[in-house]
Protein backbone atom coordinates (compact mmCIF):
# COMPACT_ATOMS: atom_id res chain seq x y z
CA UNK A 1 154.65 187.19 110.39
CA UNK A 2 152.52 187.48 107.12
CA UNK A 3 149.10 187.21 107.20
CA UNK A 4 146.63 186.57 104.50
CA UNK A 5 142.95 188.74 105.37
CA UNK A 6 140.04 187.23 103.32
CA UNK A 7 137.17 190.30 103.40
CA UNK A 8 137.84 193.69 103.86
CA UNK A 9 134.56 194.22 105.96
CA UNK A 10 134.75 195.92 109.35
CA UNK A 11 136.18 192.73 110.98
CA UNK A 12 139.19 192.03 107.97
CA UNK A 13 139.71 196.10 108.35
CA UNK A 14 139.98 196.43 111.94
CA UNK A 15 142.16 193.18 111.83
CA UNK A 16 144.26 194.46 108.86
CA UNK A 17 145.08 198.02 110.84
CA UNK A 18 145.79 196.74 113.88
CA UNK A 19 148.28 193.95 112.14
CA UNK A 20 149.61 196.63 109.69
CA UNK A 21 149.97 199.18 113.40
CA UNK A 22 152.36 195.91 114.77
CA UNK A 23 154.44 196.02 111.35
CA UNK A 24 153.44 192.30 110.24
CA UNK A 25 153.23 191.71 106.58
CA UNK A 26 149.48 192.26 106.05
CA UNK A 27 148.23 190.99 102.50
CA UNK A 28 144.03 192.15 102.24
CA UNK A 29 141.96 190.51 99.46
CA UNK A 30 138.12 191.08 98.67
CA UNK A 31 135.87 191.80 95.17
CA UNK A 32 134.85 195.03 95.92
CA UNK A 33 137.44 197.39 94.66
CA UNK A 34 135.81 200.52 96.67
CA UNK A 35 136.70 198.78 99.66
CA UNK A 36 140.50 197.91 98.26
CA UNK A 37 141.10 201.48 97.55
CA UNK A 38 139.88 202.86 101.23
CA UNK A 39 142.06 200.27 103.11
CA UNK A 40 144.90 201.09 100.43
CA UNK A 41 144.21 204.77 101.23
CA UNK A 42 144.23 204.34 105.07
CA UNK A 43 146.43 201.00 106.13
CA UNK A 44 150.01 200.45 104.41
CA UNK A 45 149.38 196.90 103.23
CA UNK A 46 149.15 195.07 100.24
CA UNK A 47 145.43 194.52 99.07
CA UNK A 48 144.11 192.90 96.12
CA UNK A 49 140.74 192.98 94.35
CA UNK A 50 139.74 189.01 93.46
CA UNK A 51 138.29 186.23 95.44
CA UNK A 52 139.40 184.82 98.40
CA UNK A 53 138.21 181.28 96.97
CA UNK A 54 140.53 181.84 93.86
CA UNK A 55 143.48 179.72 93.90
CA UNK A 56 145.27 181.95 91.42
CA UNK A 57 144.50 184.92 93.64
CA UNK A 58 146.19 183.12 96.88
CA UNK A 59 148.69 182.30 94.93
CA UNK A 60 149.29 186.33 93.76
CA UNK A 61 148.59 187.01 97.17
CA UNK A 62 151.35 185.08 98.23
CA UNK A 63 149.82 182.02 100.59
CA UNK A 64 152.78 179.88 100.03
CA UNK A 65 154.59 181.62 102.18
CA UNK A 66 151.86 182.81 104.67
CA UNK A 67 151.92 181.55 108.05
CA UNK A 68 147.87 182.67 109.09
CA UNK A 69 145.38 183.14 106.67
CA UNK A 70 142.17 184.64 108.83
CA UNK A 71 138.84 184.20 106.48
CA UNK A 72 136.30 187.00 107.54
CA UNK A 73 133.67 187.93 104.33
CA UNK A 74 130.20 187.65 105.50
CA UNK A 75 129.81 184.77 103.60
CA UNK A 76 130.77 181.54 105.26
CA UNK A 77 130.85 178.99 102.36
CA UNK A 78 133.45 181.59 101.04
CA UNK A 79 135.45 181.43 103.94
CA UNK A 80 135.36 177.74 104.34
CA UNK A 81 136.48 177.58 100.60
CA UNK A 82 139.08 179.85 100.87
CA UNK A 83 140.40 177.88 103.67
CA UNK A 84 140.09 174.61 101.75
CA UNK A 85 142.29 176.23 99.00
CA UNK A 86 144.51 177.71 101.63
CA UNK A 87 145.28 173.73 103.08
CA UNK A 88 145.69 172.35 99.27
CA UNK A 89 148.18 174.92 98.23
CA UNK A 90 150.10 174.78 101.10
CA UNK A 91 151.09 172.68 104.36
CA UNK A 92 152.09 174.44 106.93
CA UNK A 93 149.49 177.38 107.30
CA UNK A 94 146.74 178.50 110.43
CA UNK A 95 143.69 178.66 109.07
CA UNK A 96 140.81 180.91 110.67
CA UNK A 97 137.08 181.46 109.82
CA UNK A 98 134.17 183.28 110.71
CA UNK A 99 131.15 180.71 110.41
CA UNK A 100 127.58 182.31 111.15
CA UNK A 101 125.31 179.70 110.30
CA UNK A 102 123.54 177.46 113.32
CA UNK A 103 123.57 174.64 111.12
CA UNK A 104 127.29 174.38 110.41
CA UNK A 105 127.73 174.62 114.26
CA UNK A 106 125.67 171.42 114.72
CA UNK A 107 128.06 169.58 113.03
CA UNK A 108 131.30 170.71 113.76
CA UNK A 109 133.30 167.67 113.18
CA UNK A 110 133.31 168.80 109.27
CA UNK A 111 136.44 171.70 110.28
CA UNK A 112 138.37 168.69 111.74
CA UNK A 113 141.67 167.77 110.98
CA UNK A 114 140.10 164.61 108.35
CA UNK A 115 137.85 167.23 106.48
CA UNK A 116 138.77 170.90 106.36
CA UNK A 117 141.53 170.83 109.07
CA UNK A 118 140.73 174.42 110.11
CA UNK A 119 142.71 175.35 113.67
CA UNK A 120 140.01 178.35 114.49
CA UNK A 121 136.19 178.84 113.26
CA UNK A 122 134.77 182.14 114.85
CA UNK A 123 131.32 182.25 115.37
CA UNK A 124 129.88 185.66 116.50
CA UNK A 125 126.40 184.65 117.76
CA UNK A 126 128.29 182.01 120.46
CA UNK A 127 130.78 184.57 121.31
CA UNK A 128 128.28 186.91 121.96
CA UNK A 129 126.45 185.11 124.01
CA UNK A 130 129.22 183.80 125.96
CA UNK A 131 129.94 187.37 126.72
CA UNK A 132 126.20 188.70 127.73
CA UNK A 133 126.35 185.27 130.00
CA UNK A 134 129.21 186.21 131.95
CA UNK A 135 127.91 189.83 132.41
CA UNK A 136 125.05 188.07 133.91
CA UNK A 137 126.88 186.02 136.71
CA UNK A 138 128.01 189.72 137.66
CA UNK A 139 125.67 191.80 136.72
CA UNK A 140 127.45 194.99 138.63
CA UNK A 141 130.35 195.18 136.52
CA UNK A 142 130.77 196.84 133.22
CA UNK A 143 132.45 194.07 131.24
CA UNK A 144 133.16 190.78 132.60
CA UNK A 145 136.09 188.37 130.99
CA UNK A 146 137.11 185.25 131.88
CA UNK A 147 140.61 183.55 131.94
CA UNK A 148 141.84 180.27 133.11
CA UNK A 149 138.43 178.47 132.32
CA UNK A 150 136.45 181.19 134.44
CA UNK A 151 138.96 180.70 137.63
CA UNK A 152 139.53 184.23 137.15
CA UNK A 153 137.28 187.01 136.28
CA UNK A 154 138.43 190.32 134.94
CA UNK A 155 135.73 192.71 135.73
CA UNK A 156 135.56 196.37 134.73
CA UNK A 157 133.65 198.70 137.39
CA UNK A 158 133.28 202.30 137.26
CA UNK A 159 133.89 204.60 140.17
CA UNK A 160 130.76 206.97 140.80
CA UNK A 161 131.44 210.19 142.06
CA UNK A 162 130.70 209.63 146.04
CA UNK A 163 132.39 206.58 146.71
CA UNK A 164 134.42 205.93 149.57
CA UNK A 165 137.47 205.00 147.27
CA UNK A 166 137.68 208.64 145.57
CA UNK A 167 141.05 209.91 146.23
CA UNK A 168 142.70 206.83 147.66
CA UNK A 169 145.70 205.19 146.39
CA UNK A 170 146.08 201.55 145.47
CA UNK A 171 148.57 201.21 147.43
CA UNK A 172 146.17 201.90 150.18
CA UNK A 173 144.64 198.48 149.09
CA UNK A 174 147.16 196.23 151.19
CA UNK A 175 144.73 194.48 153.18
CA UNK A 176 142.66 193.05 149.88
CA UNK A 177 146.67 191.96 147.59
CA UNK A 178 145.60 188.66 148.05
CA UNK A 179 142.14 188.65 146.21
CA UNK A 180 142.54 190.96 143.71
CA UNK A 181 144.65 193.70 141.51
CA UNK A 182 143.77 196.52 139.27
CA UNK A 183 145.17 195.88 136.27
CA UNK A 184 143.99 199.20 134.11
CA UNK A 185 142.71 202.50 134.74
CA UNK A 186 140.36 203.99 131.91
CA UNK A 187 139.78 207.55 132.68
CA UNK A 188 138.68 209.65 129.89
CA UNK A 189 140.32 208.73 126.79
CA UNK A 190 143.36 207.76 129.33
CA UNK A 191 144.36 204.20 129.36
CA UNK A 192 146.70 203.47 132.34
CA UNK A 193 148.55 200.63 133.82
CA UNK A 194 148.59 201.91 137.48
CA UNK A 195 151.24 201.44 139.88
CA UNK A 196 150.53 201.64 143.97
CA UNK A 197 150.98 205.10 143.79
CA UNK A 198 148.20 206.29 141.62
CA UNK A 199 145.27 207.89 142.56
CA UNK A 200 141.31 206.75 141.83
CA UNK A 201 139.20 209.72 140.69
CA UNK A 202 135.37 209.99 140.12
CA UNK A 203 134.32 208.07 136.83
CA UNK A 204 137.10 205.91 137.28
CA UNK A 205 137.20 203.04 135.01
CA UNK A 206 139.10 199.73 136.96
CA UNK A 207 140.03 196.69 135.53
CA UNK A 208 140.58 194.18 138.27
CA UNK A 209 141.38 190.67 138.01
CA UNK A 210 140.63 188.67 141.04
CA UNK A 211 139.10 184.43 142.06
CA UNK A 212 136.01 183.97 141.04
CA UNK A 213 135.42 183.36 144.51
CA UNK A 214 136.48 186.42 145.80
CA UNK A 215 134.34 188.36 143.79
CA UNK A 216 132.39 189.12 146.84
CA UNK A 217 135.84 190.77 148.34
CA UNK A 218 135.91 192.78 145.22
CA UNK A 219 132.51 194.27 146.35
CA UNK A 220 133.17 194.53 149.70
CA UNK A 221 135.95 196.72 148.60
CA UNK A 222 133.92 198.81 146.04
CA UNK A 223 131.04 198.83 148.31
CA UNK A 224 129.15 197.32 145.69
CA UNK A 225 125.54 195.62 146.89
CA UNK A 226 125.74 192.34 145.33
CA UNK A 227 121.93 191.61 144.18
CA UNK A 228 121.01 188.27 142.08
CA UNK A 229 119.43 188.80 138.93
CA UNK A 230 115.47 188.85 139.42
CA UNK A 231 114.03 189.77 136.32
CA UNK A 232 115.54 190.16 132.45
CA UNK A 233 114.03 191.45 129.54
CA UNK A 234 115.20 190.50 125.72
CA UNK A 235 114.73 192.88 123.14
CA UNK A 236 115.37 190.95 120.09
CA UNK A 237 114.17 187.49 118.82
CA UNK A 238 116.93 186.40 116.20
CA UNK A 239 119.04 184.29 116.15
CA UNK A 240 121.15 185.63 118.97
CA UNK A 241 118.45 186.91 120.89
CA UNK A 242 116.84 182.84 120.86
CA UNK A 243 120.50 181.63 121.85
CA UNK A 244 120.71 183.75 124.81
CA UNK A 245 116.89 182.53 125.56
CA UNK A 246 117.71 179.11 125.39
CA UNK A 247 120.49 179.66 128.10
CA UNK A 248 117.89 181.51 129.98
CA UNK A 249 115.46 179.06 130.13
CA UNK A 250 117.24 176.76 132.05
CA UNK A 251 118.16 179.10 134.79
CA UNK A 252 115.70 180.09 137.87
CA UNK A 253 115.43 183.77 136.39
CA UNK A 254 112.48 185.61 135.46
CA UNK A 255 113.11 186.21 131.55
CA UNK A 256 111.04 187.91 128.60
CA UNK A 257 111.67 188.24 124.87
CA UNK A 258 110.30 191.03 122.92
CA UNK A 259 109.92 190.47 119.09
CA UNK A 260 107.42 192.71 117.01
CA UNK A 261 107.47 190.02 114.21
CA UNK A 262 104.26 187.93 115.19
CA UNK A 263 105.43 184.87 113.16
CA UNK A 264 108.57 185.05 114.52
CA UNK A 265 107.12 185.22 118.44
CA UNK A 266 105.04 181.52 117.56
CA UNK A 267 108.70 180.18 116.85
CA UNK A 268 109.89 181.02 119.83
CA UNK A 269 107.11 180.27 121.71
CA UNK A 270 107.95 176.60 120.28
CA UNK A 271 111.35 176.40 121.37
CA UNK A 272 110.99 177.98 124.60
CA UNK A 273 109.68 176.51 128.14
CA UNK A 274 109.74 179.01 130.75
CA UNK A 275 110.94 182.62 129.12
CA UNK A 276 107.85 184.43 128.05
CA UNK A 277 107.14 185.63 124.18
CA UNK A 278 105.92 188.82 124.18
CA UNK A 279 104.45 190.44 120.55
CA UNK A 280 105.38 194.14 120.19
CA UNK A 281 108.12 196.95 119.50
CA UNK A 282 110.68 198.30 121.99
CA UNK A 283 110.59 201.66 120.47
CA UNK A 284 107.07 201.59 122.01
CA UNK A 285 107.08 203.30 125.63
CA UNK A 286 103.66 202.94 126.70
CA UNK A 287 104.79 199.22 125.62
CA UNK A 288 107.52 198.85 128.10
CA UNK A 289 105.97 200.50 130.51
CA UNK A 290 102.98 198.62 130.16
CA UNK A 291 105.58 195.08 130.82
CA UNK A 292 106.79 197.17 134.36
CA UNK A 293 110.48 197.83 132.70
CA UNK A 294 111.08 200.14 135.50
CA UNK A 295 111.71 197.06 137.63
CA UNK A 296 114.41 195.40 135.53
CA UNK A 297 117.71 194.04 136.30
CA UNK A 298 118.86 193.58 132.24
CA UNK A 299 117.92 195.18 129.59
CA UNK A 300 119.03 192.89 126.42
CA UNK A 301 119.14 194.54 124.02
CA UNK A 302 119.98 192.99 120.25
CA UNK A 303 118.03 193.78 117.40
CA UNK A 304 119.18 193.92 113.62
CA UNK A 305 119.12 197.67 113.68
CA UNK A 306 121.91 199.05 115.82
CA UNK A 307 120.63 202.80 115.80
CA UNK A 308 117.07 201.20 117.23
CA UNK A 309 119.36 199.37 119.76
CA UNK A 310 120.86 202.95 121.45
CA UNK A 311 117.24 203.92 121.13
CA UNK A 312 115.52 200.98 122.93
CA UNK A 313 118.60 200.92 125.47
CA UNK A 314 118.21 205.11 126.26
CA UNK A 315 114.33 204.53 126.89
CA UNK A 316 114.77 201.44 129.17
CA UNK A 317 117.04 203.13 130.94
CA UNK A 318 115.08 206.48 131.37
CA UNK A 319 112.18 204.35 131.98
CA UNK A 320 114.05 202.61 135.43
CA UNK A 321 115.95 199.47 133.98
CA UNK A 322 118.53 198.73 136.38
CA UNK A 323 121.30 198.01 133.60
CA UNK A 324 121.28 197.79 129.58
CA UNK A 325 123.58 195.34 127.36
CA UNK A 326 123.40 197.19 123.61
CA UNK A 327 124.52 194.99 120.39
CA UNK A 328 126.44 197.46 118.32
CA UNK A 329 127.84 196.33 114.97
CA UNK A 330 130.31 199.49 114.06
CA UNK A 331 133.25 199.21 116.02
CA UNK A 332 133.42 202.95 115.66
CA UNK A 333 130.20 203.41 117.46
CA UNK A 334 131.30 201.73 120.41
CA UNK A 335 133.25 204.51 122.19
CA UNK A 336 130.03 207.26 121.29
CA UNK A 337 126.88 205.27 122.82
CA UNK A 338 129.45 204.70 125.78
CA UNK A 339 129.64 208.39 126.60
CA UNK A 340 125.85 208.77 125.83
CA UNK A 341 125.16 206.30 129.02
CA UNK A 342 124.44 202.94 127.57
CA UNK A 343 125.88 200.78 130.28
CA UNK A 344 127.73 198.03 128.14
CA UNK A 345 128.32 197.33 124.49
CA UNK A 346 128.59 193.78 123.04
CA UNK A 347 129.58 193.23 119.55
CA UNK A 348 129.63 190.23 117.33
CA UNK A 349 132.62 192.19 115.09
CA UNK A 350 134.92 192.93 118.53
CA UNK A 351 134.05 189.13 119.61
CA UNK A 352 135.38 188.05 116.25
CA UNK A 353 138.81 190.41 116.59
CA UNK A 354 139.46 188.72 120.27
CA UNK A 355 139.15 185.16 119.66
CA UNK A 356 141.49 186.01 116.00
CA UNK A 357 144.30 187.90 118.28
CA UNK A 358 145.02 184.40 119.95
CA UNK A 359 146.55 183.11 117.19
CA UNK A 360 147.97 185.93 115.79
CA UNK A 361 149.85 187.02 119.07
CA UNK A 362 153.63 185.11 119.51
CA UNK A 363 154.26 183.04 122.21
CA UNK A 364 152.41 180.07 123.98
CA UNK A 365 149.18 182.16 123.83
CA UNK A 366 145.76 180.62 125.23
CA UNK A 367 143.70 183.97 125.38
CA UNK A 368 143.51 187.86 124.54
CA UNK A 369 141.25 189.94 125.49
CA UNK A 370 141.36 193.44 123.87
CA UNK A 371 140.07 196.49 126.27
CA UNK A 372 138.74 199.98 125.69
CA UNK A 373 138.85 200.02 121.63
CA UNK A 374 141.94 198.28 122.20
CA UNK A 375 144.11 200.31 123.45
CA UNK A 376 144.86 197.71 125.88
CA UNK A 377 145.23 194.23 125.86
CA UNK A 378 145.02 191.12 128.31
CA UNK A 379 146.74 188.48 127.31
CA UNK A 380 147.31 184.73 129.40
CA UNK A 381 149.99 182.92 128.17
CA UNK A 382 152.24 179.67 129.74
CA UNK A 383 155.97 180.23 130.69
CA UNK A 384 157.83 176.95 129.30
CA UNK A 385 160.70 175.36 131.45
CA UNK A 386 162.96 176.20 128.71
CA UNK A 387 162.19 180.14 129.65
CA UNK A 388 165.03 181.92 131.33
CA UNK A 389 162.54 184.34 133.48
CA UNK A 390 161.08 180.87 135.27
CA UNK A 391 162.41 180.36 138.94
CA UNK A 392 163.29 183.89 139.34
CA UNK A 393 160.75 186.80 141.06
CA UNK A 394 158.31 188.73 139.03
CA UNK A 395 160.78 191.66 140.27
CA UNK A 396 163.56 190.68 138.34
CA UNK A 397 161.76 190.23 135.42
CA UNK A 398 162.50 192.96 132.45
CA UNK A 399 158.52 193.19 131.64
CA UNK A 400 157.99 196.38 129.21
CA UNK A 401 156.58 199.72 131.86
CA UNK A 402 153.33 199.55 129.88
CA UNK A 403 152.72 195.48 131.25
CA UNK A 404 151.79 194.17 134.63
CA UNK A 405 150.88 190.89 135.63
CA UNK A 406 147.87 190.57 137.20
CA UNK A 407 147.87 186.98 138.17
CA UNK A 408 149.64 183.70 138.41
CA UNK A 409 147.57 180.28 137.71
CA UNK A 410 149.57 177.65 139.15
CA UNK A 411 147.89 174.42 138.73
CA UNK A 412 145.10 174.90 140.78
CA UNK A 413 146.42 177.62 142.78
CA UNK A 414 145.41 181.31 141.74
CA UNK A 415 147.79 183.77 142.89
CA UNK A 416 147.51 187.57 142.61
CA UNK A 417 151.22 188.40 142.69
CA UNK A 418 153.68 190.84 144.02
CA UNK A 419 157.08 191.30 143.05
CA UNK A 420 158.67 188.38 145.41
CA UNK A 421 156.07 185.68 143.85
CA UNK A 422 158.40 182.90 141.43
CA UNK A 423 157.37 182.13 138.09
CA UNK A 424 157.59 178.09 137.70
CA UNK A 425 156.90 176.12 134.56
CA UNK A 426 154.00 176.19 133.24
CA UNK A 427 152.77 178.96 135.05
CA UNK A 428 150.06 180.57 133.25
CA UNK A 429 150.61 184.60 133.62
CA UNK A 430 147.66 186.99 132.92
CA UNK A 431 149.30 190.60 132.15
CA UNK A 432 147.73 193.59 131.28
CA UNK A 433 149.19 195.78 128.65
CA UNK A 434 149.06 198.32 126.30
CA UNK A 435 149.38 198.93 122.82
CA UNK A 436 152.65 200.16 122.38
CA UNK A 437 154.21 197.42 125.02
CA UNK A 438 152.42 194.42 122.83
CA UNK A 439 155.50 193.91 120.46
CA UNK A 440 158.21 194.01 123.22
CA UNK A 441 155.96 191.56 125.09
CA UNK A 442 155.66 189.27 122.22
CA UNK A 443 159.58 189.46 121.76
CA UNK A 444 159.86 188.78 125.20
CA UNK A 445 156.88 185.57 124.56
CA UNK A 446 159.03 184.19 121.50
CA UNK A 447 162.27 184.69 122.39
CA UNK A 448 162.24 183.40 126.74
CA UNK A 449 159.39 181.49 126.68
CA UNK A 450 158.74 178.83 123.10
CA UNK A 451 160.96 175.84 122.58
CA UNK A 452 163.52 176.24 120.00
């Protein structure tokens, strides 16, 4: 597959290496030439130095005979151009871009098929919030991901070093097959896709995929107190910070916003009904403490400055806050302020990357989800009638070692499989996987399961 990447930026970089890692043809284009000569240093792809809204650079950069071109500079009237060129000079292209701005959101109907005809715009702030949303509804877990329009939740959940489930296998788990699996261990820098007879150890890391409605199983399980949320507090007032407020303010949950730019407080205070505007820094700990942080369930986290962030999210929590939800902009950051304690890490640049890796992956796709700096990957995609692995058990099935299904969406009907359970058309299959299993996978995806 060759792929056009407008903006060599964290997001086009990350993108770029992990395409370049899969051995597509991987074609890089921004103005700055610094930034051309590190990704031509580090990633074996092509990269030019020109604008993405050039015609005459697309056309050098080959977008005739490009099948995605993925827009990502941090300027979104650039990456709607570029996409505009990208449909005049050629037909049959996917065309992806990151849009920030609220105001081209209100009027989405412009990246329609009769205007711009773009197949995927990316917008951080949404995806973000999304994400910090779903944490919410389970506010126990780690990382929270849904598939199948939320009828199943993958939820991370670490293992603390006296539970019950401390040297027990998963095999051991018989009595609970039916409501959930674990997908993924993450232990250490270890990512493993388990099998019944492995082992959970202290600081365990599980991915499980289970119903939505048998979350409380999951729990039961873990021996995990499930407590509504009471009380949140916002640290942050921009843009992302007000979106997440808005969502708040509808909900029967005790929410506060902390801004330390006065001007900016009276604009929320406008747009806001029931979360309260609070004036003042969250570097400040006779501040927090003053505003009783000790008896938080959320810490939000998600000012402009990602080094105040680890900061603000390090006092709350030494301070009593129950959990902490950090925005962190450098990917590379992600796995330090992890082992540091911050509880869990959203990022607008990582939100980007998953929604992009739908398109990008072969096969009747409908979601990825990368995990732990992506060495992993869940991916849900639909097995077509035409697919030779449909009618037979999940046992017969020649599924890479590194892949597991973790459940069957029939319909419907959720199942949590074992090796007996039939894939039927149209099935929609969540499997875990890792890295080096993604390729045979996607073989697997294009060659059993698309129409020809």
């Amino acid at each position: 597959m060759k792929i056009i990447i407008v903006g060599a930026g964290e997001v086009g970089f990350n993108i770029a290496q992990r395409l370049s890692e899969e051995n597509h043809d991987v074609v890089v284009i921004d103005k700055d030439q610094n930034k051309i000569n590190h990704i031509q240093t580090v990633i074996d792809v092509q990269a030019i130095v020109g604008s993405g809204t050039s015609p005459s650079v697309l056309t050098e950069a080959g977008i005739r005979e490009t099948d995605i071109i993925v827009a990502a500079t941090d300027s979104d009237e650039a990456n709607l151009i570029a996409c505009f060129y990208a449909q005049y000079l050629t037909d049959y292209i996917t065309k992806i871009a990151r849009v920030r701005n609220p105001d081209y959101m209100e009027h989405t109907e412009i990246f329609k098929q009769d205007f711009l005809n773009i197949d995927l715009i990316i917008n951080p702030q949404s995806e973000m919030v999304n994400s910090m949303l779903m944490l919410m509804e389970v506010p126990e877990a780690s990382e929270v991901i849904d598939f199948a329009d939320g009828r199943i939740k993958l939820i991370g959940i670490t293992i603390k070093e006296d539970s019950h489930l401390v040297g027990r296998k998963l095999s051991s788990f018989q009595d609970f097959e039916h409501a959930l699996l674990v997908g993924v261990i993450v232990r250490g820098e270890e990512v493993i896709i388990p099998s019944g007879q492995d082992t959970i150890q202290p600081k365990d890391l599980l991915y499980c995929v289970t119903h939505r409605d048998e979350i409380s199983t999951l729990f039961g399980l873990l021996n995990i107190r499930e407590e509504g949320l009471r009380r949140i507090v916002i640290v942050g007032g921009g843009t992302t910070g007000l979106a997440l407020a808005m969502s708040l303010d509808k909900m029967n949950i005790n929410t506060k916003i902390i801004e330390k730019d006065s001007q900016r407080c009276l604009e929320l205070a406008e747009k806001l009904e029931k979360v309260v505007v609070l004036n003042g820094d969250g570097t400040d700990r006779d501040f927090l403490t003053e505003e009783n942080i000790t008896d938080v369930d959320v810490m939000v986290v998600i000012t402009g400055d990602e080094e105040n962030n680890v900061l603000i999210s390090l006092l709350g929590k030494a301070l009593g806050a129950k959990k902490t939800v950090t925005r962190i902009g450098k990917l590379s950051y992600i796995p330090l302020v992890s082992a540091i304690g911050i509880d869990t890490v959203v990022s607008p640049r990582l939100s980007a990357i998953r929604a992009i890796l739908q398109f990008i992956r072969k096969g009747k796709v409908v979601c990825v989800a990368p995990l732990k700096a992506e060495a992993a990957e869940v991916i849900e995609f639909e097995a077509l009638e035409t697919s030779d692995i449909v009618n037979m058990p999940l046992s017969k099935v020649k599924f890479p070692k590194e892949a597991i299904v973790g459940a069957i969406v029939r319909g419907e009907e959720i199942i949590i499989p074992r090796g007996h359970d039939m894939i039927k058309p149209h099935d929609h299959l969540i499997i875990f996987a890792l890295k080096g299993a993604i390729p045979k996978l996607e073989k697997l995806f294009t060659v059993k399961l698309e129409y020809f």
